[in-house]
N, C-alpha and C. Protein backbone atom coordinates (compact mmCIF):
# COMPACT_ATOMS: atom_id res chain seq x y z
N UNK A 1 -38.93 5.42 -9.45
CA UNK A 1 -37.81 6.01 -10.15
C UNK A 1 -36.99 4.89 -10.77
N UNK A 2 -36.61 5.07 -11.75
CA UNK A 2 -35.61 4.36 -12.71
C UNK A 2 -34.55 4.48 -12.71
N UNK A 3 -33.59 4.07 -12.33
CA UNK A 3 -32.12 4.17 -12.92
C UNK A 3 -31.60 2.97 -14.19
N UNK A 4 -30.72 3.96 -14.40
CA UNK A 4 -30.40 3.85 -15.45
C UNK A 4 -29.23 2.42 -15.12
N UNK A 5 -28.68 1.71 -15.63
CA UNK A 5 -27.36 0.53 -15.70
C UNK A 5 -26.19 1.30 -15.32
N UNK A 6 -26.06 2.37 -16.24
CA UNK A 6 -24.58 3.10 -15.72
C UNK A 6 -24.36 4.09 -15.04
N UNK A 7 -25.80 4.27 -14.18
CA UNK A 7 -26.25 5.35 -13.04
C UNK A 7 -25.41 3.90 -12.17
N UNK A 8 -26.20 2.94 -12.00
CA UNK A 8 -26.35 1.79 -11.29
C UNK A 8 -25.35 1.27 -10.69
N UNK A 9 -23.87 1.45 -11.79
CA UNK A 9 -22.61 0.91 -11.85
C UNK A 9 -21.92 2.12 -10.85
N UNK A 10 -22.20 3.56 -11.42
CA UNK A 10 -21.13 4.61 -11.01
C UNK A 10 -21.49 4.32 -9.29
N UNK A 11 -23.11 4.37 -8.63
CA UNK A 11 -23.39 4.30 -7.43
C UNK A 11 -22.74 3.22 -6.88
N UNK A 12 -22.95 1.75 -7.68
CA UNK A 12 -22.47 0.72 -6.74
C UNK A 12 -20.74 0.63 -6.67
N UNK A 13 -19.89 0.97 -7.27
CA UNK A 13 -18.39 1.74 -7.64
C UNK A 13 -18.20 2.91 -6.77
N UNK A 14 -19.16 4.15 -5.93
CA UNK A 14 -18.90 4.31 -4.98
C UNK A 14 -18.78 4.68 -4.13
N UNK A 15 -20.05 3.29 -3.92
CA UNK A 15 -20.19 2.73 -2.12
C UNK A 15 -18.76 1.55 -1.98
N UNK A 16 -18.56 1.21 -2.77
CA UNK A 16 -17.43 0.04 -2.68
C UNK A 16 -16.28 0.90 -2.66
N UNK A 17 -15.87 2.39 -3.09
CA UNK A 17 -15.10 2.97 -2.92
C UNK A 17 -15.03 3.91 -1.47
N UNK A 18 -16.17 4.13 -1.09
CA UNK A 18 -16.28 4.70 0.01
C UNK A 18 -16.24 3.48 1.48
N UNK A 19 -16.63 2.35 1.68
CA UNK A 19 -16.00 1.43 2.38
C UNK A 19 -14.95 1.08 2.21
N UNK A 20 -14.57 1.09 1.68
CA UNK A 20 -12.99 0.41 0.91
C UNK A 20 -12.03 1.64 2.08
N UNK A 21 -12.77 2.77 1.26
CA UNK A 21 -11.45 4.03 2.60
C UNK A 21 -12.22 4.10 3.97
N UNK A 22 -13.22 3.25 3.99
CA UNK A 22 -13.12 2.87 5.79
C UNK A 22 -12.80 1.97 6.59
N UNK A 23 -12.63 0.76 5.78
CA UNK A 23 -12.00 -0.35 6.14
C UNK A 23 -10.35 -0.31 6.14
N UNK A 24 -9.90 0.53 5.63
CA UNK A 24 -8.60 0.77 4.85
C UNK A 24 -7.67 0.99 6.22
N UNK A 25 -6.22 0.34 6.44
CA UNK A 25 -5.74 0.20 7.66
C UNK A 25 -4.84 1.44 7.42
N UNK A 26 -4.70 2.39 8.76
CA UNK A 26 -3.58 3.61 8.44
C UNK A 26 -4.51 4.43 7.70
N UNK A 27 -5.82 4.56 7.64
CA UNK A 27 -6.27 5.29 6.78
C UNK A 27 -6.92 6.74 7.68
N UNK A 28 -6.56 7.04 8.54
CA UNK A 28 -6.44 8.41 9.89
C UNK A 28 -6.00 9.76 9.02
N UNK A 29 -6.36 10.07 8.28
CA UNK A 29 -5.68 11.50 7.71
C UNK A 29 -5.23 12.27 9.25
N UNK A 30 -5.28 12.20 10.31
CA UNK A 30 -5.11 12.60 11.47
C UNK A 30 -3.47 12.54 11.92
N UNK A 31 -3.19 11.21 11.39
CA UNK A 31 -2.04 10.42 12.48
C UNK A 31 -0.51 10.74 11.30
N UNK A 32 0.55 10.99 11.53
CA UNK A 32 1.76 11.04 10.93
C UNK A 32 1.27 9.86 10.39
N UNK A 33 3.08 9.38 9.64
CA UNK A 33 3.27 7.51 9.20
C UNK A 33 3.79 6.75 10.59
N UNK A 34 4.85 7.88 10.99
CA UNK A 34 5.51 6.92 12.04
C UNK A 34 4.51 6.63 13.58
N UNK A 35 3.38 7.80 13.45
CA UNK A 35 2.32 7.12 14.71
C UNK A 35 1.25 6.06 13.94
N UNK A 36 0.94 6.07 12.30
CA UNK A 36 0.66 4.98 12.01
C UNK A 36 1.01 3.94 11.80
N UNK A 37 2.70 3.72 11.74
CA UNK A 37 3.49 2.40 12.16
C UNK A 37 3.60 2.22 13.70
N UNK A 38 3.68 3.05 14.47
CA UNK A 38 3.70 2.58 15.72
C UNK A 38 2.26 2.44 16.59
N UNK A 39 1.48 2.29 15.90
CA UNK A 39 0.03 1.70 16.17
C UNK A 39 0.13 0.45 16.08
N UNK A 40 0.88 -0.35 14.67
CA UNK A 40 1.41 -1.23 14.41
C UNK A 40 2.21 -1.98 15.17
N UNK A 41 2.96 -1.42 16.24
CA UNK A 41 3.62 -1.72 16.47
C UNK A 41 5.44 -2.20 16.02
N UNK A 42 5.55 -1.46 14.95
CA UNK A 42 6.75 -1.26 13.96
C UNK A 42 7.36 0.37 13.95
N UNK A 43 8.37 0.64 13.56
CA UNK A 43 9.04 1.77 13.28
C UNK A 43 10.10 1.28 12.43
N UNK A 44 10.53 2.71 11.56
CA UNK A 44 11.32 2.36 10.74
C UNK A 44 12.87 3.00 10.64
N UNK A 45 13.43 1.57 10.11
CA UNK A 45 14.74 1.06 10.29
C UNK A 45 15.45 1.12 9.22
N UNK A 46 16.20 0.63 9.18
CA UNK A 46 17.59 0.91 7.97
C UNK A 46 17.04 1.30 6.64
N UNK A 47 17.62 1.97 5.88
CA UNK A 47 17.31 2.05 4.29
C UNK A 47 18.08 0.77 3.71
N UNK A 48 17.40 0.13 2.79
CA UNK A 48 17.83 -1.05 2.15
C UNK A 48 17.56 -0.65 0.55
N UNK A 49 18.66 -1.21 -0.29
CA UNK A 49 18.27 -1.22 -1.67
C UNK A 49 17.47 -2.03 -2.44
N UNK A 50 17.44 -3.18 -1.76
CA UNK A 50 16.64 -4.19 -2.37
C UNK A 50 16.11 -4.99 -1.49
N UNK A 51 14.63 -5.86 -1.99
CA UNK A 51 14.74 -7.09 -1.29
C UNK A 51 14.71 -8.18 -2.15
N UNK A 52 15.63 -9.06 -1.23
CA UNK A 52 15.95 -10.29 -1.98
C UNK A 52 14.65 -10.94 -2.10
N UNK A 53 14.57 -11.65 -3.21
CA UNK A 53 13.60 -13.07 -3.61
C UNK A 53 12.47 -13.16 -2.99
N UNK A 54 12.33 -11.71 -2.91
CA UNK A 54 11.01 -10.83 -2.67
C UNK A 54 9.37 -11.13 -3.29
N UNK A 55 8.99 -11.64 -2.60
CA UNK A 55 7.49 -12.32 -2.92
C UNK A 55 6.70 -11.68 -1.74
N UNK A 56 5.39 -11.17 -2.32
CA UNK A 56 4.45 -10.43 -1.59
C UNK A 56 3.47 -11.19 -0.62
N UNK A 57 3.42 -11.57 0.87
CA UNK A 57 3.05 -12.41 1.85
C UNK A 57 1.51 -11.45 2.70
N UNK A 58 1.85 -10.15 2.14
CA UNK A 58 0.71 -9.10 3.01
C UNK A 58 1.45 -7.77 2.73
N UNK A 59 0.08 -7.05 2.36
CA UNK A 59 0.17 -5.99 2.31
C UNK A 59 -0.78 -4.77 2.96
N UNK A 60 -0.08 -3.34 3.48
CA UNK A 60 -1.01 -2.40 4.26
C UNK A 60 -0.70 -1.26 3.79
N UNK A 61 -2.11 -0.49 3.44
CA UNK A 61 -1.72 1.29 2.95
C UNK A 61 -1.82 2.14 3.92
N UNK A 62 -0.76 2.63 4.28
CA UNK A 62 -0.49 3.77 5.56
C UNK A 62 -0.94 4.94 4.61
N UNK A 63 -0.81 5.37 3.58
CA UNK A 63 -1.12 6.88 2.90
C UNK A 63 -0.85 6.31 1.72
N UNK A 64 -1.02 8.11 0.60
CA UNK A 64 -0.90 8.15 -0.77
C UNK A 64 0.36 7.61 -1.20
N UNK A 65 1.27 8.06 -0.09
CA UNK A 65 3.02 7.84 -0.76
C UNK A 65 3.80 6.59 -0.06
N UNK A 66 3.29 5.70 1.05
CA UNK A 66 3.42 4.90 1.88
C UNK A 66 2.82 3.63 1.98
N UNK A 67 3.32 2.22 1.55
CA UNK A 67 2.63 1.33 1.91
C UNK A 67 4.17 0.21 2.90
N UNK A 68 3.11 -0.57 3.47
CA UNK A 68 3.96 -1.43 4.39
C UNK A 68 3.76 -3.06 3.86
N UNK A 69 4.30 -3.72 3.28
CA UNK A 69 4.48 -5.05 2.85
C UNK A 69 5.13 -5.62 3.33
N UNK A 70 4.80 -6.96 3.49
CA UNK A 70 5.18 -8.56 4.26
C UNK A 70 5.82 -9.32 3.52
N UNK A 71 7.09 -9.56 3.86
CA UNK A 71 8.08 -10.76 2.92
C UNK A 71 8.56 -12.20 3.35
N UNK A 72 7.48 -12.27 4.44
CA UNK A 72 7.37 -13.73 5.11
C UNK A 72 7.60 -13.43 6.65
N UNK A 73 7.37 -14.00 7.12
CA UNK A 73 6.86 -14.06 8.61
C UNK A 73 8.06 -13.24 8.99
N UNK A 74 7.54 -12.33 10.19
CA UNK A 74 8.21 -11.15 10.57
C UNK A 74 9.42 -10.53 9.73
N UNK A 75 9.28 -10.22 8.26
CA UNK A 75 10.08 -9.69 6.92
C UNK A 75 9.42 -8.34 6.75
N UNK A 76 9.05 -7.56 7.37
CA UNK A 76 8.04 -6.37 7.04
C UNK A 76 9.04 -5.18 6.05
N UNK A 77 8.71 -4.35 5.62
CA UNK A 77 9.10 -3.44 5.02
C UNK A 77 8.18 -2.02 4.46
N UNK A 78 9.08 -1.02 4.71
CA UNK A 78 8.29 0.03 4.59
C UNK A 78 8.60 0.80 2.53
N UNK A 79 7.49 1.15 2.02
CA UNK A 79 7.96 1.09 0.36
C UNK A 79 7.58 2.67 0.25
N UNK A 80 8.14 3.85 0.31
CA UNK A 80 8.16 5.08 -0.06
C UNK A 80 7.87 5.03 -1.84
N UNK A 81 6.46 5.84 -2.24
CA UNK A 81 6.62 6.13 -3.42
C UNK A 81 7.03 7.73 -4.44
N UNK A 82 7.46 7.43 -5.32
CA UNK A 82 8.02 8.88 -5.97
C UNK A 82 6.65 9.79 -6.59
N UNK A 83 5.69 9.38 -6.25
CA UNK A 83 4.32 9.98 -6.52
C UNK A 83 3.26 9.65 -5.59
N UNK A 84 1.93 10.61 -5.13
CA UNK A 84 0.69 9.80 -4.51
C UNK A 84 0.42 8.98 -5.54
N UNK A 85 -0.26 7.86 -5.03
CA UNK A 85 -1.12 6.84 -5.49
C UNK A 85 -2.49 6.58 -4.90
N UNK A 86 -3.01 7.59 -5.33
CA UNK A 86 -4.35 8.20 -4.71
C UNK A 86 -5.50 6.81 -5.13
N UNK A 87 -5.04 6.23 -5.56
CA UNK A 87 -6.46 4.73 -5.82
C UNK A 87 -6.36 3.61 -4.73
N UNK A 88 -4.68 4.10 -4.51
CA UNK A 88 -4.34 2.58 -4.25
C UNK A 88 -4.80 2.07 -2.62
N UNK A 89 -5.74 2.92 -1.89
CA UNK A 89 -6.43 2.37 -0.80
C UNK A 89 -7.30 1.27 -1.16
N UNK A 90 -8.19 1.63 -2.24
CA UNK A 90 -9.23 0.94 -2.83
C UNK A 90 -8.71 0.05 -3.32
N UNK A 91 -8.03 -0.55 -3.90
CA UNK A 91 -7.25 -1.37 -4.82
C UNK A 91 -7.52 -2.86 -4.49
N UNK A 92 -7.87 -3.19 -5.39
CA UNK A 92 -8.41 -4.78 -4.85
C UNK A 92 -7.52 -5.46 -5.22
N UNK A 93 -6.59 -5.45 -6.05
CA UNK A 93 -5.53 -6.37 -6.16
C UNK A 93 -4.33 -5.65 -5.94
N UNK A 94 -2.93 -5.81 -5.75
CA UNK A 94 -1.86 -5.76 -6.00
C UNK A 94 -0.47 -6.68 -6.35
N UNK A 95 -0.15 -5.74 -7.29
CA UNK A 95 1.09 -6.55 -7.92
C UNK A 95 2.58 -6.00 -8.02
N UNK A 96 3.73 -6.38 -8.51
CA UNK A 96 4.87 -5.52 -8.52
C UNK A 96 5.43 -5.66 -9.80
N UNK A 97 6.44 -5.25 -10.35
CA UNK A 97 7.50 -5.21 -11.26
C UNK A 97 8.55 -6.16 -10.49
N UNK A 98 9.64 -6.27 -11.29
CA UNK A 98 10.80 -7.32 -10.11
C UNK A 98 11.93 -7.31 -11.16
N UNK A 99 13.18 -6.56 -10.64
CA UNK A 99 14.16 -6.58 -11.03
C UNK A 99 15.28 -7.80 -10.75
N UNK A 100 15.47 -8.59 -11.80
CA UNK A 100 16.08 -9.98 -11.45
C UNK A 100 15.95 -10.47 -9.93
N UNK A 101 14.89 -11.19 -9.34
CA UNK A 101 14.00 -11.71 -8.72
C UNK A 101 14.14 -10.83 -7.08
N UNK A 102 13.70 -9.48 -7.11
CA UNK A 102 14.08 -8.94 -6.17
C UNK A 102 13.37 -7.41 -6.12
N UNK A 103 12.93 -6.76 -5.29
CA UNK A 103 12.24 -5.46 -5.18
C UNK A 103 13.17 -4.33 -5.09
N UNK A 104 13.16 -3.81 -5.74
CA UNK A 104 14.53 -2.69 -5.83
C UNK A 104 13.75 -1.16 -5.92
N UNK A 105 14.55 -0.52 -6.16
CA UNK A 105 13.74 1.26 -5.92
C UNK A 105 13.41 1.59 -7.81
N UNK A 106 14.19 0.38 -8.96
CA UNK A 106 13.55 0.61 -9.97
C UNK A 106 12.63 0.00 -10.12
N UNK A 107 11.61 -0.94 -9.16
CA UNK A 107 10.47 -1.22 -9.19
C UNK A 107 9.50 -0.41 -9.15
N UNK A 108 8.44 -1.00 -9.60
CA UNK A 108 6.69 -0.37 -8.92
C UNK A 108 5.72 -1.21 -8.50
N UNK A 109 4.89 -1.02 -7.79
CA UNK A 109 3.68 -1.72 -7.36
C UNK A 109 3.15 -1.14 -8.05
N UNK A 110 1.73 -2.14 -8.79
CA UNK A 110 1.35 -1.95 -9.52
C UNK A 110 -0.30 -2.42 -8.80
N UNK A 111 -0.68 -1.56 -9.04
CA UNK A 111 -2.59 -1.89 -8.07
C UNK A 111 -3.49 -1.92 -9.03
N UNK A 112 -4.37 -2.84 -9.08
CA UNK A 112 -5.65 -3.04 -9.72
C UNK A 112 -6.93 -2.26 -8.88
N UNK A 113 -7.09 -0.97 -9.50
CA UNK A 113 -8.49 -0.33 -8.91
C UNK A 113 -9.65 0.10 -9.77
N UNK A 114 -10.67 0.71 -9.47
CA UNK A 114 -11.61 0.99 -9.82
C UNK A 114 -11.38 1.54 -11.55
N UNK A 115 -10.71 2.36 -11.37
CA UNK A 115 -10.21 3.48 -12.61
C UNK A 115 -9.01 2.25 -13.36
N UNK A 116 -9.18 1.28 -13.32
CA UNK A 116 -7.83 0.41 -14.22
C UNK A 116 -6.40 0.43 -13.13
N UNK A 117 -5.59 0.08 -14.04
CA UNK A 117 -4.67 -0.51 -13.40
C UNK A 117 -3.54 0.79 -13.00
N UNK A 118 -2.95 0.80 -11.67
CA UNK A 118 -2.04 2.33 -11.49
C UNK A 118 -1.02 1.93 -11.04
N UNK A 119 0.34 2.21 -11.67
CA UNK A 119 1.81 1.97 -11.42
C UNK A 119 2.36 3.08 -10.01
N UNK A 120 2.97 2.54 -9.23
CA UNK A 120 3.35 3.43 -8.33
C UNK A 120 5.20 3.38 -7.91
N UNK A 121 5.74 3.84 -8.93
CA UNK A 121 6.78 4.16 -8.96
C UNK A 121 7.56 4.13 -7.38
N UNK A 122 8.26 3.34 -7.17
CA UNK A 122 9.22 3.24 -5.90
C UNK A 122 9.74 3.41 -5.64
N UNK A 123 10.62 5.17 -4.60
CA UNK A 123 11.81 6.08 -4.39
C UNK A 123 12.46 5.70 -3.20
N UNK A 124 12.07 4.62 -2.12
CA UNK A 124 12.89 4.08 -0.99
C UNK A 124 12.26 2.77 -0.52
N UNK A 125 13.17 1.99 -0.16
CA UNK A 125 12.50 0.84 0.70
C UNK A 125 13.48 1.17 1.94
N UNK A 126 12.64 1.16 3.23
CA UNK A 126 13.35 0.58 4.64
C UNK A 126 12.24 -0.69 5.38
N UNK A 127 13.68 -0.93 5.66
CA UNK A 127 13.26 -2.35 6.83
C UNK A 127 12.52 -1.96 7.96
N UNK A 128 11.29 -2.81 8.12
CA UNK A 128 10.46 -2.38 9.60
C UNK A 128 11.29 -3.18 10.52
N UNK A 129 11.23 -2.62 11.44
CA UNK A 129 11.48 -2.68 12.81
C UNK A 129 10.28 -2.93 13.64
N UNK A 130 10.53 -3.97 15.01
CA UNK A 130 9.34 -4.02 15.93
C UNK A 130 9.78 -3.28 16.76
N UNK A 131 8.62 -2.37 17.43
CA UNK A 131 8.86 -0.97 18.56
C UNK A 131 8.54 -1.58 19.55
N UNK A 132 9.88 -1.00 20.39
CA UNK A 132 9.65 -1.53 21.74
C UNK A 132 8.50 -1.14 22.56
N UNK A 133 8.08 -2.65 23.29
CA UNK A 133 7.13 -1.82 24.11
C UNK A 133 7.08 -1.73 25.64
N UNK A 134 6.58 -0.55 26.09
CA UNK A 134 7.11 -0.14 27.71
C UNK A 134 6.05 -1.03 28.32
């Protein structure tokens, strides 16, 4: 049997999409956010408007509307979006917008996936918290 180049592409696009949502952390359609942050060992804490001089150190996709980003050693933060961002498990890169050098709620993360590039509009940031443990 023959395949075709762009048989070849759509198959190998996805198996890389289908590992991608198994490797993918928080990726439990099972579990709330807050039992997938407290797997983590985090829960979430204050609403904040911005973060300062905000540079991206690590990033994790809890769901469509939920990701958790790192702003330097124990700086965690939780980023509520104003839409799903149904690619952005897969997403091999990510990037942001930055309102005079800082992450604000008129930002977006912006993810490089399969389907091109997808803006994900940003409706809350709160500060993670580490959950106590018994």
């Amino acid at each position: 049997m023959r395949v075709f180049p762009t048989l070849r592409l759509t198959l190998a696009a996805s198996l890389v999409a289908l590992l991608g949502a198994c490797a993918a952390p928080g990726g439990d359609p099972g579990l709330s956010l807050e039992e997938r942050l407290d797997k983590g060992g985090w829960r979430i804490g204050e609403s904040v408007e911005r973060i300062p001089g905000f540079g991206v150190s690590g990033w994790s996709y809890l769901d469509e509307r939920h990701m958790q980003v790192a702003s330097g050693p124990g700086q965690e933060y939780l980023l509520t979006f104003s839409m799903p961002c149904r690619d952005l498990q897969t997403a091999r890169s990510v990037g942001h917008t930055s309102t005079l050098g800082s992450l604000s709620r008129l930002d977006s993360v912006v993810a490089s996936g399969l389907m091109g590039p997808m803006r994900c509009p940003i409706r809350a940031i709160h500060k993670l918290e580490r959950a106590a443990t018994s």
